[in-house]
Protein backbone atom coordinates (compact mmCIF):
# COMPACT_ATOMS: atom_id res chain seq x y z
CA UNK A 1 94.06 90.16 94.35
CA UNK A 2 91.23 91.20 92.19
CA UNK A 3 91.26 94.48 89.90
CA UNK A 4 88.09 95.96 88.95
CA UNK A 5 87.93 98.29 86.53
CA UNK A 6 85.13 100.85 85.52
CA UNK A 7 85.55 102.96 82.51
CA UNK A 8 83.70 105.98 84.04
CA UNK A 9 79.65 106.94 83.91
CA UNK A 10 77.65 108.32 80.78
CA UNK A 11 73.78 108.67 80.81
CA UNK A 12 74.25 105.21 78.06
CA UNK A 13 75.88 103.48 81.47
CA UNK A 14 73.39 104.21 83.87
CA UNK A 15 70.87 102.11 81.70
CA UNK A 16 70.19 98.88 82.92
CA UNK A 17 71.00 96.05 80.01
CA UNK A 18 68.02 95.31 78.22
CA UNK A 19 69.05 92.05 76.84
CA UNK A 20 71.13 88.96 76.58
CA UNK A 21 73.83 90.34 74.00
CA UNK A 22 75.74 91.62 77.32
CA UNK A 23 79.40 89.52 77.35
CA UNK A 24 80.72 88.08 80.32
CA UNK A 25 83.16 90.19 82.04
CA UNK A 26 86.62 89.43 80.55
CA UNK A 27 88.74 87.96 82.90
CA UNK A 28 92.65 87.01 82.49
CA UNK A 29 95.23 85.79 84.98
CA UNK A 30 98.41 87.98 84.59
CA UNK A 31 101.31 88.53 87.01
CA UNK A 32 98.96 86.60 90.04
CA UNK A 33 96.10 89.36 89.82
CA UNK A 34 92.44 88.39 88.06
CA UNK A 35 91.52 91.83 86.26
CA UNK A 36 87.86 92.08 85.52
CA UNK A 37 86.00 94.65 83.45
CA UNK A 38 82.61 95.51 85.32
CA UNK A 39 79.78 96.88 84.13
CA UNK A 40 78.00 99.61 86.42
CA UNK A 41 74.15 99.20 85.05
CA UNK A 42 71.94 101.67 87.86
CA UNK A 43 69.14 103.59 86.11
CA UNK A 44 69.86 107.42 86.80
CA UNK A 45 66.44 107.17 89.38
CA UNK A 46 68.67 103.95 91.36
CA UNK A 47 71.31 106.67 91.84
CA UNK A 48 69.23 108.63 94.80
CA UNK A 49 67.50 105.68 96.28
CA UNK A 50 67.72 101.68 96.45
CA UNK A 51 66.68 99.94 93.56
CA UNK A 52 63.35 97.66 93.37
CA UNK A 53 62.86 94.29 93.82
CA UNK A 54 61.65 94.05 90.43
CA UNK A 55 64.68 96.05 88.78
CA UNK A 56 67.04 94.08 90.29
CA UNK A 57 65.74 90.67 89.71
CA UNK A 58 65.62 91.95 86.00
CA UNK A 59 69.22 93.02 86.12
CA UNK A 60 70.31 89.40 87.13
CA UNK A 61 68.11 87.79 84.40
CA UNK A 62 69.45 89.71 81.34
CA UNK A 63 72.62 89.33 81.70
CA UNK A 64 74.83 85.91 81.70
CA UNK A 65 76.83 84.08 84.35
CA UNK A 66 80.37 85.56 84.82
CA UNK A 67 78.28 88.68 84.30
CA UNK A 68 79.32 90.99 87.24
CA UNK A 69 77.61 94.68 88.60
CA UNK A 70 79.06 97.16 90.73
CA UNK A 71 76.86 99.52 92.25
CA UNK A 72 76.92 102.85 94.02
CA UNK A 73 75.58 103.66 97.14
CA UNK A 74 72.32 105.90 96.94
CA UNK A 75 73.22 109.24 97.20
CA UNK A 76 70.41 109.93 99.89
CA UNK A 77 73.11 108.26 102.05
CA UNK A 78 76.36 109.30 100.88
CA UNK A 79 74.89 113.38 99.56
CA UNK A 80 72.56 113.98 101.78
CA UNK A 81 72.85 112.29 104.60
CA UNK A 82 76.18 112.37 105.02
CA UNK A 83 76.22 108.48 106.21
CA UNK A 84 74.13 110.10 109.44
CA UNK A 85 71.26 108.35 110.28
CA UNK A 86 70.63 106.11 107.51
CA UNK A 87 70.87 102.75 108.93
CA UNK A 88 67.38 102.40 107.03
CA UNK A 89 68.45 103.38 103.64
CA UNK A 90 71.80 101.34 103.94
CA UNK A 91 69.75 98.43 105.23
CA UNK A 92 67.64 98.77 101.72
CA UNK A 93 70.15 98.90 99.44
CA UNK A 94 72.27 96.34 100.70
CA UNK A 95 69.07 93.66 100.63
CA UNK A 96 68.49 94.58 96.79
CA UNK A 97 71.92 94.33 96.17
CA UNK A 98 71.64 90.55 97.69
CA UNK A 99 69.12 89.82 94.79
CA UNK A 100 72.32 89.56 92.43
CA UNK A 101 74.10 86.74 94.49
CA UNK A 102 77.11 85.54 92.31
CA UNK A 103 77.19 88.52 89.89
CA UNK A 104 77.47 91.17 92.72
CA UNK A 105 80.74 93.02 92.64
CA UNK A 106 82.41 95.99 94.85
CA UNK A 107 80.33 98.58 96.14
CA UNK A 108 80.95 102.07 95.83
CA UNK A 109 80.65 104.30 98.36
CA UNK A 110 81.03 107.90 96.49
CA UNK A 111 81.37 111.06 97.92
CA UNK A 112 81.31 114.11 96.22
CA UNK A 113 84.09 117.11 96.68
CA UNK A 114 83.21 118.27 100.28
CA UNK A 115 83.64 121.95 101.03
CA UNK A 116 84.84 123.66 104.79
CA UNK A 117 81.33 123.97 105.69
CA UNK A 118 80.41 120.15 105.45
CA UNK A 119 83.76 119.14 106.65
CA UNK A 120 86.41 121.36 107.66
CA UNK A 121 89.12 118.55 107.34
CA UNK A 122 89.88 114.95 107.16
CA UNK A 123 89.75 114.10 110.80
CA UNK A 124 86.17 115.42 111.38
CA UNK A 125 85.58 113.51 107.91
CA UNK A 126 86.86 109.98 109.07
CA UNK A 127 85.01 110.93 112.34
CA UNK A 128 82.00 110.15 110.39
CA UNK A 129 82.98 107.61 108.03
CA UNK A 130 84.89 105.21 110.32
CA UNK A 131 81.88 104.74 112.24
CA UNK A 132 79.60 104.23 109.00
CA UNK A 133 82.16 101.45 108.19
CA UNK A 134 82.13 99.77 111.48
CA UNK A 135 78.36 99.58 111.56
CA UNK A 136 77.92 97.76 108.17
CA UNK A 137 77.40 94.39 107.70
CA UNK A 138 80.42 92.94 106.59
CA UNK A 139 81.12 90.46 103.94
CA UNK A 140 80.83 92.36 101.19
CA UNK A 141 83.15 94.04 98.90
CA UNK A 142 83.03 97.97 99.29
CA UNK A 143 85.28 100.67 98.37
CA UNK A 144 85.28 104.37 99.13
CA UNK A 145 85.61 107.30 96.83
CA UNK A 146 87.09 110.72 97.64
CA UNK A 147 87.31 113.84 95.82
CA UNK A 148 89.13 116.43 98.10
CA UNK A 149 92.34 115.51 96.70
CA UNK A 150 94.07 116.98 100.09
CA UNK A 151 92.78 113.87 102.28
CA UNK A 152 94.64 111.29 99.88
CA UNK A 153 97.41 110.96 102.64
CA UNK A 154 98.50 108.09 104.12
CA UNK A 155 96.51 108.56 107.24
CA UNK A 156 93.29 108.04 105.11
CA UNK A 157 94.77 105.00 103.84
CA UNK A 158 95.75 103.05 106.69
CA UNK A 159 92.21 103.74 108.39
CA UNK A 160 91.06 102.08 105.29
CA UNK A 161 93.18 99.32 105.17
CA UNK A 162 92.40 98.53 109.01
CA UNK A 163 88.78 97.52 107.45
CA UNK A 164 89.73 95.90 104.33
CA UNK A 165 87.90 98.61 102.13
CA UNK A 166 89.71 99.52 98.96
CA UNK A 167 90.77 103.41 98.39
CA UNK A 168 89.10 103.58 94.57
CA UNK A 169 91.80 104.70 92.01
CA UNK A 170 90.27 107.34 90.46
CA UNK A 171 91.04 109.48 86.89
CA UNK A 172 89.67 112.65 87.18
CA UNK A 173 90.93 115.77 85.60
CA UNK A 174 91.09 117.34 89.01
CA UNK A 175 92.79 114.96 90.46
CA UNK A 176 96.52 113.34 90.63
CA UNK A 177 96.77 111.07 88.04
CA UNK A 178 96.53 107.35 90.09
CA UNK A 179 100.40 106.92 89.55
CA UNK A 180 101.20 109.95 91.29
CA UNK A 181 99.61 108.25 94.27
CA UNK A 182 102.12 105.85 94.84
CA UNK A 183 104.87 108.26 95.20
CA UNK A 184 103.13 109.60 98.44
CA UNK A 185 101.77 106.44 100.07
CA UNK A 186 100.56 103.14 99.65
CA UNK A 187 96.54 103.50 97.91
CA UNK A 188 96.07 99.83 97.89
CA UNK A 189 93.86 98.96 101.03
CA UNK A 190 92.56 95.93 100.66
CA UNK A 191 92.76 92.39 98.60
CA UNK A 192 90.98 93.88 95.89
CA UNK A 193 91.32 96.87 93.73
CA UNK A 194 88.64 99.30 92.69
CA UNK A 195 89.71 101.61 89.40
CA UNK A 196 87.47 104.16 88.11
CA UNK A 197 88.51 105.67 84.46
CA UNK A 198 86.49 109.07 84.04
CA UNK A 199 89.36 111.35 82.56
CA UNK A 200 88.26 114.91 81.67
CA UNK A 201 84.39 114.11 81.56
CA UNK A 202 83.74 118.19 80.64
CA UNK A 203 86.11 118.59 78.00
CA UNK A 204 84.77 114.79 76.47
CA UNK A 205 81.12 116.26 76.60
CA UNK A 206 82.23 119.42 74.90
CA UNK A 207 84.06 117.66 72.08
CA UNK A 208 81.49 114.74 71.99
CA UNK A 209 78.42 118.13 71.57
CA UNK A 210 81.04 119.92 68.54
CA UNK A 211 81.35 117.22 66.73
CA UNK A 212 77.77 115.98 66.55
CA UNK A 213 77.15 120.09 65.67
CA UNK A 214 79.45 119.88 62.95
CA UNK A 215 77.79 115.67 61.81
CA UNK A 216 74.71 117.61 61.80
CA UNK A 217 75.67 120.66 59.70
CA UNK A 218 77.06 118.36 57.19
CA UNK A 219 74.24 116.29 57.18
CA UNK A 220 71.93 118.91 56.60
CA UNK A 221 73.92 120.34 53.72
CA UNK A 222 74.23 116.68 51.97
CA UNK A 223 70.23 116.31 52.15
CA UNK A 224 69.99 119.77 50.42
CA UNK A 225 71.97 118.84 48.16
């Protein structure tokens, strides 16, 4: 099995790598799993549509073999559309994402938290997603992401399992930790597992803004002497 791991998104990580200092992604046989670190490089514009030819094709050449991308689905399919009619857009974004052949990783399919009036509950949710994940072409690695922390039951689970599409493991301050998880049901759905590290993004941002106040005071008061 195969664990991927992404440390969470910043507006630094949705900057594609503009040169050859990128490291392979480290990877390390322990206990019969391959853990590998992946690096999640979409520009913030690649987040509402597919990205270019040309972007891609850049992508691939700046980085180095055992380089490997994970990518999120555009969120004019997975926001907006609500995976409704979007054969088109999916159809897009899965032919750029063929432009990185070897390096290509899991794809994310992310939702955000849904409220009553866009779903009133999990069934009329995997009414629509089920579908979606029959319809798409298959041999690639994808893995869904949920945020109403009420549909992380084993029903959810098993429907994802059934497809081979891995429940992502996510650390989110709203959330239940990953480990509490496993005390309710099994989250690992298929041969590979997707972990996203986020944590309390907020309360980062608010410390990461206080301290760069403060930097900045003393700065100020050092030049002034």
């Amino acid at each position: 099995m195969k664990q991927f791991v992404f440390d969470g998104e910043s507006p630094a990580a949705q900057q594609p790598p503009r040169d050859s200092s990128c490291r392979p992604a480290p990877q390390k046989q322990a206990a019969g799993l391959v853990y590998s670190l992946l690096a999640l490089t979409p520009a913030a514009s690649v987040r509402f549509r597919a990205p270019s030819e040309r972007t891609v094709r850049g992508w691939y050449a700046k980085t180095p073999p055992g380089f490997v991308f994970a990518a999120k689905f555009p969120q004019a399919i997975t926001h907006d559309k609500l995976l409704a009619d979007c054969e088109a857009e999916v159809g897009e974004f899965l032919a750029a994402m063929d432009l990185l052949g070897e390096k290509l990783g899991p794809l994310l399919i992310q939702f955000p938290w849904f409220p009553d009036t866009a779903f009133l509950e999990l069934d009329v949710f995997l009414a629509r997603l089920l579908p979606f994940l029959d319809r798409i072409p298959k041999g690639y690695l994808f893995a869904v992401e949920i945020r109403n922390k009420a549909w992380l039951v084993p029903r959810l689970a098993d429907a994802l399992r059934e497809r081979g599409v891995a429940l992502a493991l996510i650390d989110q301050s709203w959330m239940p930790r990953p480990a509490e998880w496993f005390e309710h049901f099994d989250p690992i759905t298929a041969d590979f597992t997707y972990i996203r590290r986020v944590g309390d993004r907020k309360g980062i941002e608010r410390l990461t803004k206080t301290w760069a106040e403060r930097f900045s005071t003393a700065t100020s008061r050092y030049r002034n002497g």
